[in-house]
C-alpha atoms as a PDB file:
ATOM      1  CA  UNK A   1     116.724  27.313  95.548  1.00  0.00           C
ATOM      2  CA  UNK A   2     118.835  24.400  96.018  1.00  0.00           C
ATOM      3  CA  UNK A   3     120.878  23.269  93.453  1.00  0.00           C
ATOM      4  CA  UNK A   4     122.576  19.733  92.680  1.00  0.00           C
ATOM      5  CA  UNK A   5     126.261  20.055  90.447  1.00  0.00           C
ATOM      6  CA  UNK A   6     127.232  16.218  89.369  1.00  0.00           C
ATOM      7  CA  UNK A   7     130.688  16.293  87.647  1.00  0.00           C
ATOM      8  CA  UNK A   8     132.213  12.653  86.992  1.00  0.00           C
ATOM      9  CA  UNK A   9     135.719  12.355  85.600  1.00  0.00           C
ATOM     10  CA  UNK A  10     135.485   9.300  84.077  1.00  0.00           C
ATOM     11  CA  UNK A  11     131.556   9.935  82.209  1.00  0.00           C
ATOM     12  CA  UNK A  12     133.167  13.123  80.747  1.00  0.00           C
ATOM     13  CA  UNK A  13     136.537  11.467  79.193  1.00  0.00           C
ATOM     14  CA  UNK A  14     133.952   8.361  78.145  1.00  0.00           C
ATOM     15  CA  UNK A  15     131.309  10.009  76.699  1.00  0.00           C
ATOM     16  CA  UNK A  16     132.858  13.062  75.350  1.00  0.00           C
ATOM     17  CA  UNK A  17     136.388  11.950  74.501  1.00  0.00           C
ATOM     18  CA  UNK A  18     137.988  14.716  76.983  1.00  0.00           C
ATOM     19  CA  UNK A  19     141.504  14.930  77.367  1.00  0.00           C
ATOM     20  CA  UNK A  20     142.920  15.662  81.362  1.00  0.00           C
ATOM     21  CA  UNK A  21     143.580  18.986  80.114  1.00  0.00           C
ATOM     22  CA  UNK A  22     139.938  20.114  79.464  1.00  0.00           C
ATOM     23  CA  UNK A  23     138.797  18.385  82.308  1.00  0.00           C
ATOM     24  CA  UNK A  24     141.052  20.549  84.241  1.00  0.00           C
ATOM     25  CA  UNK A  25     139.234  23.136  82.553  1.00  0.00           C
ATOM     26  CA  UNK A  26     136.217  22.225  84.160  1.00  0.00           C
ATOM     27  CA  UNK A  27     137.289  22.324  87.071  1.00  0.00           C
ATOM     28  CA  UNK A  28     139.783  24.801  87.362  1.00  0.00           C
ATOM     29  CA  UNK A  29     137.918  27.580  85.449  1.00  0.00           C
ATOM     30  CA  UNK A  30     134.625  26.482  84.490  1.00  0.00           C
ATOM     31  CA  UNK A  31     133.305  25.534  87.844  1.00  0.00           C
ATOM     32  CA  UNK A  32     134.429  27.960  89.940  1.00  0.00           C
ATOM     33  CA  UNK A  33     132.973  30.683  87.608  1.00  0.00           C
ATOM     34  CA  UNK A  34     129.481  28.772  87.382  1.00  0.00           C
ATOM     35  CA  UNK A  35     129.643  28.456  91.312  1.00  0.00           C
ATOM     36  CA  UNK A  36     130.736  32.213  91.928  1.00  0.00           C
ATOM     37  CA  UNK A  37     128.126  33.385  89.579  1.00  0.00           C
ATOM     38  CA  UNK A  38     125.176  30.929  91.344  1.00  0.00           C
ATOM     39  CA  UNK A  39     126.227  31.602  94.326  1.00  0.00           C
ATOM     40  CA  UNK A  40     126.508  35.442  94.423  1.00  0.00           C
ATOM     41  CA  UNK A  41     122.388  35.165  94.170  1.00  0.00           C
ATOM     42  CA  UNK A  42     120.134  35.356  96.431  1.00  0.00           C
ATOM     43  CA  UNK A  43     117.538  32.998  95.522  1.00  0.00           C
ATOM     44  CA  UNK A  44     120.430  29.949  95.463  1.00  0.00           C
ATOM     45  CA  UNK A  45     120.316  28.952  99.070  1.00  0.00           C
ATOM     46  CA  UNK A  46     122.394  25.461  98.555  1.00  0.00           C
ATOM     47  CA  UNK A  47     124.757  24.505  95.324  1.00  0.00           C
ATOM     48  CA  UNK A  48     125.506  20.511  96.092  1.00  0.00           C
ATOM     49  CA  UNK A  49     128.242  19.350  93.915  1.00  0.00           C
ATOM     50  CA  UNK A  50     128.475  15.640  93.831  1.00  0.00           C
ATOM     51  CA  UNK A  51     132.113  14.765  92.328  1.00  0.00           C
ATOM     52  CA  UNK A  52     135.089  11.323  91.624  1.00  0.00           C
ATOM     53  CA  UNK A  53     137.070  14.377  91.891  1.00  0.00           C
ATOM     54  CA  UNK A  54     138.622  15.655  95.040  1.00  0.00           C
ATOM     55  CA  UNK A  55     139.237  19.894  93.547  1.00  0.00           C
ATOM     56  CA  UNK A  56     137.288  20.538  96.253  1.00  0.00           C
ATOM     57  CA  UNK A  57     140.281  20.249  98.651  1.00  0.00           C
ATOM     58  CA  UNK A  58     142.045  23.283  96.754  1.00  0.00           C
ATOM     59  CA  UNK A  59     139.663  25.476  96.785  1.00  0.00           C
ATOM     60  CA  UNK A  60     137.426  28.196  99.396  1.00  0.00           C
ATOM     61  CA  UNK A  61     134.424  27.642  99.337  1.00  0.00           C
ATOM     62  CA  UNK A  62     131.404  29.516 100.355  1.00  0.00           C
ATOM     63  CA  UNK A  63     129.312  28.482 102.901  1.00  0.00           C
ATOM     64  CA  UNK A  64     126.317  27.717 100.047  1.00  0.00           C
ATOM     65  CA  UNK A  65     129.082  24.897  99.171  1.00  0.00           C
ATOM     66  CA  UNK A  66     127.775  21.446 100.208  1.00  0.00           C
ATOM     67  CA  UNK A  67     130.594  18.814  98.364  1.00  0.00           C
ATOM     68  CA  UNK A  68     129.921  15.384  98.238  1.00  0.00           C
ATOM     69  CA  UNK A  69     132.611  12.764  96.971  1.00  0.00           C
ATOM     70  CA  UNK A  70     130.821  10.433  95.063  1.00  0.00           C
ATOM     71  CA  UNK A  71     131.761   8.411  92.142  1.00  0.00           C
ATOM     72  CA  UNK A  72     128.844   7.175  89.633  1.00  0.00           C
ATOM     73  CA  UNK A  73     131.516   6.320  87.575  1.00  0.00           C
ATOM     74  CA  UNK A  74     130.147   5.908  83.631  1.00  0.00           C
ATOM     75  CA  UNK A  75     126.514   5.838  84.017  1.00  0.00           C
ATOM     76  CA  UNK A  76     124.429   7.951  81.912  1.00  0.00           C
ATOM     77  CA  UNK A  77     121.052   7.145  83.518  1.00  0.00           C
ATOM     78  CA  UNK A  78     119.965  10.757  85.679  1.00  0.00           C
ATOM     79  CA  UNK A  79     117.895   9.187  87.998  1.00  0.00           C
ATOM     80  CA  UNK A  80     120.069   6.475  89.686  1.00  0.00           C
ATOM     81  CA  UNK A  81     122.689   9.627  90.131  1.00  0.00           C
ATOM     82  CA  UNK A  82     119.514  11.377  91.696  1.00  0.00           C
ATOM     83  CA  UNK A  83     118.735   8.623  93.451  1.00  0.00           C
ATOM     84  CA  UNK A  84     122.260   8.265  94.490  1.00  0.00           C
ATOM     85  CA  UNK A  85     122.501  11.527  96.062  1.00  0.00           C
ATOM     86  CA  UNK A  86     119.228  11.747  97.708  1.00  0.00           C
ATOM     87  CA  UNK A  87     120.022   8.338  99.574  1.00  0.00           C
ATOM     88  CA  UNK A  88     123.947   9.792 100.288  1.00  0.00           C
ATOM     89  CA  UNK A  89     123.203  13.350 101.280  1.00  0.00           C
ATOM     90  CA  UNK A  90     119.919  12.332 103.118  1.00  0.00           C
ATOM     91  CA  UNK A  91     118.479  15.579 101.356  1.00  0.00           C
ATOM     92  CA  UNK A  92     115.544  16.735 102.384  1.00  0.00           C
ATOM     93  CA  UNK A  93     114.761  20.046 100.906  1.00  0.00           C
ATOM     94  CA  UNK A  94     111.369  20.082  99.085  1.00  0.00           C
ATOM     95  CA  UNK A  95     112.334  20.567  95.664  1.00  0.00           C
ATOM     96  CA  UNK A  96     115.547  20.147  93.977  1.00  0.00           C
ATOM     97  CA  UNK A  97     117.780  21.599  90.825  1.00  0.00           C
ATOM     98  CA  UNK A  98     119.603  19.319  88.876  1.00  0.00           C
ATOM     99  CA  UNK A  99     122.115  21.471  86.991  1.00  0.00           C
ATOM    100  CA  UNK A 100     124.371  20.356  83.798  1.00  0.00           C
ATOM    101  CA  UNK A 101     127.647  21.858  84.829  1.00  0.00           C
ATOM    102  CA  UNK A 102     128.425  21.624  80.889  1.00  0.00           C
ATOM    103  CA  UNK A 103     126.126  24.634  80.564  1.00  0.00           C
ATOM    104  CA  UNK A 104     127.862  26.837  82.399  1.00  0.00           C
ATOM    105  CA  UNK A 105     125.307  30.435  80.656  1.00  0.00           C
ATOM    106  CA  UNK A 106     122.049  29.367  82.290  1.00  0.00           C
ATOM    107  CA  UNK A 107     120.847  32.343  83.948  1.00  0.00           C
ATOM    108  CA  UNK A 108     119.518  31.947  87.716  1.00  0.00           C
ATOM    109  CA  UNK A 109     116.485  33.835  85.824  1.00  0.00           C
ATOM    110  CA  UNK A 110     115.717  30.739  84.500  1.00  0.00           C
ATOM    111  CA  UNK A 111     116.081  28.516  87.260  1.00  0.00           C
ATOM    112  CA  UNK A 112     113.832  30.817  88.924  1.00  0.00           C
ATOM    113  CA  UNK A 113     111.300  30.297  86.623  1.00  0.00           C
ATOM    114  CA  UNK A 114     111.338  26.722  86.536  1.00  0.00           C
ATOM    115  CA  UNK A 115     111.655  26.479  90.680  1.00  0.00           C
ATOM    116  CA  UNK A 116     108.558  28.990  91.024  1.00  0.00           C
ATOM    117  CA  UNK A 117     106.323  26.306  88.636  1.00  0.00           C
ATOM    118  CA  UNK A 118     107.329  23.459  90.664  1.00  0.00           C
ATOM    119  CA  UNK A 119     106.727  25.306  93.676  1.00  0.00           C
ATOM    120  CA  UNK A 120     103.600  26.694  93.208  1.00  0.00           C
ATOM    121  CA  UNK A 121     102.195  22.898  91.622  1.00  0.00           C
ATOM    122  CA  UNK A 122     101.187  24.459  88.638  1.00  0.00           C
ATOM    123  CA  UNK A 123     103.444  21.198  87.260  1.00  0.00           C
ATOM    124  CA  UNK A 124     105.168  18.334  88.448  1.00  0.00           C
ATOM    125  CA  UNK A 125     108.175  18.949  87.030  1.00  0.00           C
ATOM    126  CA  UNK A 126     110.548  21.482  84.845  1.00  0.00           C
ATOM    127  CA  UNK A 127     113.342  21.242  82.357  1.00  0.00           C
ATOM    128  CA  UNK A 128     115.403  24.008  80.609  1.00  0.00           C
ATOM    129  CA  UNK A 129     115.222  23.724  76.343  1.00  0.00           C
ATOM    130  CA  UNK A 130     115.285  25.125  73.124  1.00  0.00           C
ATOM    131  CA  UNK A 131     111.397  24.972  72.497  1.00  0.00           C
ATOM    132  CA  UNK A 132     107.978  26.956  72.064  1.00  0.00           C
ATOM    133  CA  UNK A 133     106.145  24.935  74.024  1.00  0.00           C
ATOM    134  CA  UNK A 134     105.485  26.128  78.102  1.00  0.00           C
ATOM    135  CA  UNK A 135     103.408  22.780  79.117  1.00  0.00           C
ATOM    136  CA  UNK A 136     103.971  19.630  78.096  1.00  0.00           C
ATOM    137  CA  UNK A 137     101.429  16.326  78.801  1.00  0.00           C
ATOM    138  CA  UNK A 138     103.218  14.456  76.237  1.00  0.00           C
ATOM    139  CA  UNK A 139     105.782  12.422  77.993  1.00  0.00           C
ATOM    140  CA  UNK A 140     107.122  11.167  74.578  1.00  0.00           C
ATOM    141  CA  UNK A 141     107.858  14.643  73.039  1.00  0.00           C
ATOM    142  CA  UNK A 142     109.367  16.098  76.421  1.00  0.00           C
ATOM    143  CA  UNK A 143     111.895  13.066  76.178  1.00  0.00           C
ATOM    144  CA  UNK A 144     112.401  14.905  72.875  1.00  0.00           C
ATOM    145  CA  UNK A 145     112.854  18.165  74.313  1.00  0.00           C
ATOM    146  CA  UNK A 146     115.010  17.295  77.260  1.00  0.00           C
ATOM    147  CA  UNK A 147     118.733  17.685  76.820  1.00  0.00           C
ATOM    148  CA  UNK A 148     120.003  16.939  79.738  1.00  0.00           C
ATOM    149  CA  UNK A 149     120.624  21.081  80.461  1.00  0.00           C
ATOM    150  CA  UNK A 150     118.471  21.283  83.994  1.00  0.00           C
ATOM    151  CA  UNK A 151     115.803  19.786  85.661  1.00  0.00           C
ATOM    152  CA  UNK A 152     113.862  20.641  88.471  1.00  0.00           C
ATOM    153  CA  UNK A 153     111.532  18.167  90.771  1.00  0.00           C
ATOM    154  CA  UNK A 154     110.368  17.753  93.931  1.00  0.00           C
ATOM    155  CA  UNK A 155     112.047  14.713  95.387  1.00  0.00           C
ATOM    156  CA  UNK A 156     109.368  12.936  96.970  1.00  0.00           C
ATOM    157  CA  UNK A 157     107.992  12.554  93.597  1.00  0.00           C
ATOM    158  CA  UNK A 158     110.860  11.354  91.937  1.00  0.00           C
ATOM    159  CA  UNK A 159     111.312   8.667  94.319  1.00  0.00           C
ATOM    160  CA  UNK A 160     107.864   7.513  93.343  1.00  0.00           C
ATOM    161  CA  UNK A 161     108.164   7.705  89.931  1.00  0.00           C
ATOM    162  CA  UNK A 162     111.549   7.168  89.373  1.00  0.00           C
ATOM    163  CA  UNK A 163     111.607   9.562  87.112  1.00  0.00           C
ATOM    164  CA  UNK A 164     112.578  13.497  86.436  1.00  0.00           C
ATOM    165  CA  UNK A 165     110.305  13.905  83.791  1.00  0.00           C
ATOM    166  CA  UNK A 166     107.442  14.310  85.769  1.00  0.00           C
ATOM    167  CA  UNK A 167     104.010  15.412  83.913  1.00  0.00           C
ATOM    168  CA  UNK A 168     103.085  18.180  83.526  1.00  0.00           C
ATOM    169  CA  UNK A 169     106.334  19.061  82.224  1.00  0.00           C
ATOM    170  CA  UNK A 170     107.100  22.784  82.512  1.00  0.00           C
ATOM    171  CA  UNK A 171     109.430  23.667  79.479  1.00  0.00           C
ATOM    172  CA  UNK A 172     111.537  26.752  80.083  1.00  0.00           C
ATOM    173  CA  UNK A 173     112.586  28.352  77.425  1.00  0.00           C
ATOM    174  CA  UNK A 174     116.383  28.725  76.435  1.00  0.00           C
ATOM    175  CA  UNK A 175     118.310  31.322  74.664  1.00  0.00           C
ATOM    176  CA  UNK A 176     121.778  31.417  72.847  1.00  0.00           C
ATOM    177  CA  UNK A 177     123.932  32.470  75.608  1.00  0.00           C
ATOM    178  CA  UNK A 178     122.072  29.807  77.806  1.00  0.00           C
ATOM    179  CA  UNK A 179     122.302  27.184  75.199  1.00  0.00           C
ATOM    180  CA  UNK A 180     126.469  27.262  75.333  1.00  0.00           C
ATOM    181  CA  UNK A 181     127.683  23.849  75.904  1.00  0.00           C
ATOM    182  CA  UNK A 182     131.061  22.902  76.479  1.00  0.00           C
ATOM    183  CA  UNK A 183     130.830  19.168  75.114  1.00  0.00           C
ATOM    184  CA  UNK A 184     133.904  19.688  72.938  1.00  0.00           C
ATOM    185  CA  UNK A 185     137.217  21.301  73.433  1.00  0.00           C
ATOM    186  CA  UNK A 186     136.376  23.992  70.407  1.00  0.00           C
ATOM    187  CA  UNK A 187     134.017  25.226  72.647  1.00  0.00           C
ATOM    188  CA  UNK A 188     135.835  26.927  74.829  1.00  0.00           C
ATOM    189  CA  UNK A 189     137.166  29.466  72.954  1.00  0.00           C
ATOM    190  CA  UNK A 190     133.383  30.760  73.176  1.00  0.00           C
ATOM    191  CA  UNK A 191     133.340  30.553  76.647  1.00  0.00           C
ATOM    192  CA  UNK A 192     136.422  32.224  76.924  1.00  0.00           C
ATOM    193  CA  UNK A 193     134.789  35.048  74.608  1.00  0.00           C
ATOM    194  CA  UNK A 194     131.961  35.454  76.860  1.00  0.00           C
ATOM    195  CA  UNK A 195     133.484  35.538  80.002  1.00  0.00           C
ATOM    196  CA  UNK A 196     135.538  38.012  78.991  1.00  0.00           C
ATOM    197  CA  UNK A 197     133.619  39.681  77.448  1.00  0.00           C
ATOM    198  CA  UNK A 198     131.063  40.568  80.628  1.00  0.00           C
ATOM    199  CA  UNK A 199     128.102  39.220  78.928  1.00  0.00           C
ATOM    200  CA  UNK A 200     127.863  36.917  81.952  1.00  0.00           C
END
């Protein structure tokens, strides 16, 4: 599996109202834990972390690391940052995992699941969720469904469509520990909790 990390500086302070010191957070503590615990499997092949930010330079990476230094500054639209680094990175891996790094819980389980659909066509395209439903032909209520949490495509077909939301829609089921965001600073005493805690 091949796995695509965006992190933008400014979106986060914009759209979430972070402070410096929680995105430092992010990248000092979040990250790194999300990329130790991704990378230490091995089904992840690639993690691609497309980032304003410039951490990378303090830190060891593995050699699943690919960093690209990108900024897509405040948009909110996925698929031009897809787009973006598809045209940048000249990737050319079949199919691709577009990860939220602001849930950091998702278990590779999961990704797994959603890759292995994709791969074997039995749909076009998969998304992680809180839902009951495991196919979806209704592009309306997937739009519903999606969070932003991951999504996984091939690329050749989301450079027709333009799209990640490709139908069928493969809905993979989410649960608590997975559904831990970190889109407010009261957050991360729960992530602190479970880190420490060994339940990830």
């Amino acid at each position: 599996m091949n796995i695509l990390i965006p992190l933008n500086s400014k979106y986060l302070i914009n759209r979430y109202s972070m402070g410096v010191n929680v995105v430092n957070q992010i990248i000092n503590i979040v990250l790194p834990n999300l990329i130790n615990r991704l990378s230490s499997d091995s089904r992840v092949h690639e993690i691609h972390i497309m980032s304003d930010l410039d951490f990378y330079k303090t830190s060891s990476p593995g050699s699943k690391i690919k960093y690209l230094k990108h900024d897509t500054g405040l948009s909110t639209e996925s698929s031009k940052i897809i787009s973006e680094f598809i045209k940048i990175s000249n990737y050319s891996k079949e199919i691709l995992i577009i990860y939220n790094p602001l849930f950091p819980f998702i278990s590779v389980d999961k990704l797994y699941f959603g890759y292995e659909s994709v791969k074997n066509k039995s749909c076009k395209s998969s998304i992680g969720a809180y839902s009951n439903e495991e196919m979806l032909e209704d592009l309306y209520l997937a739009s519903k469904y999606d969070h932003g949490i991951f999504s996984i495509i091939r690329p050749s077909d989301f450079l027709k469509a333009g799209s990640r939301l490709l139908q069928p829609i493969n809905v993979v089921n989410l649960d608590a520990i997975n559904l831990v965001s970190l889109r407010s600073s009261n957050d991360y005493d729960l992530f602190e909790l479970i880190v420490n805690s060994g339940m990830m």
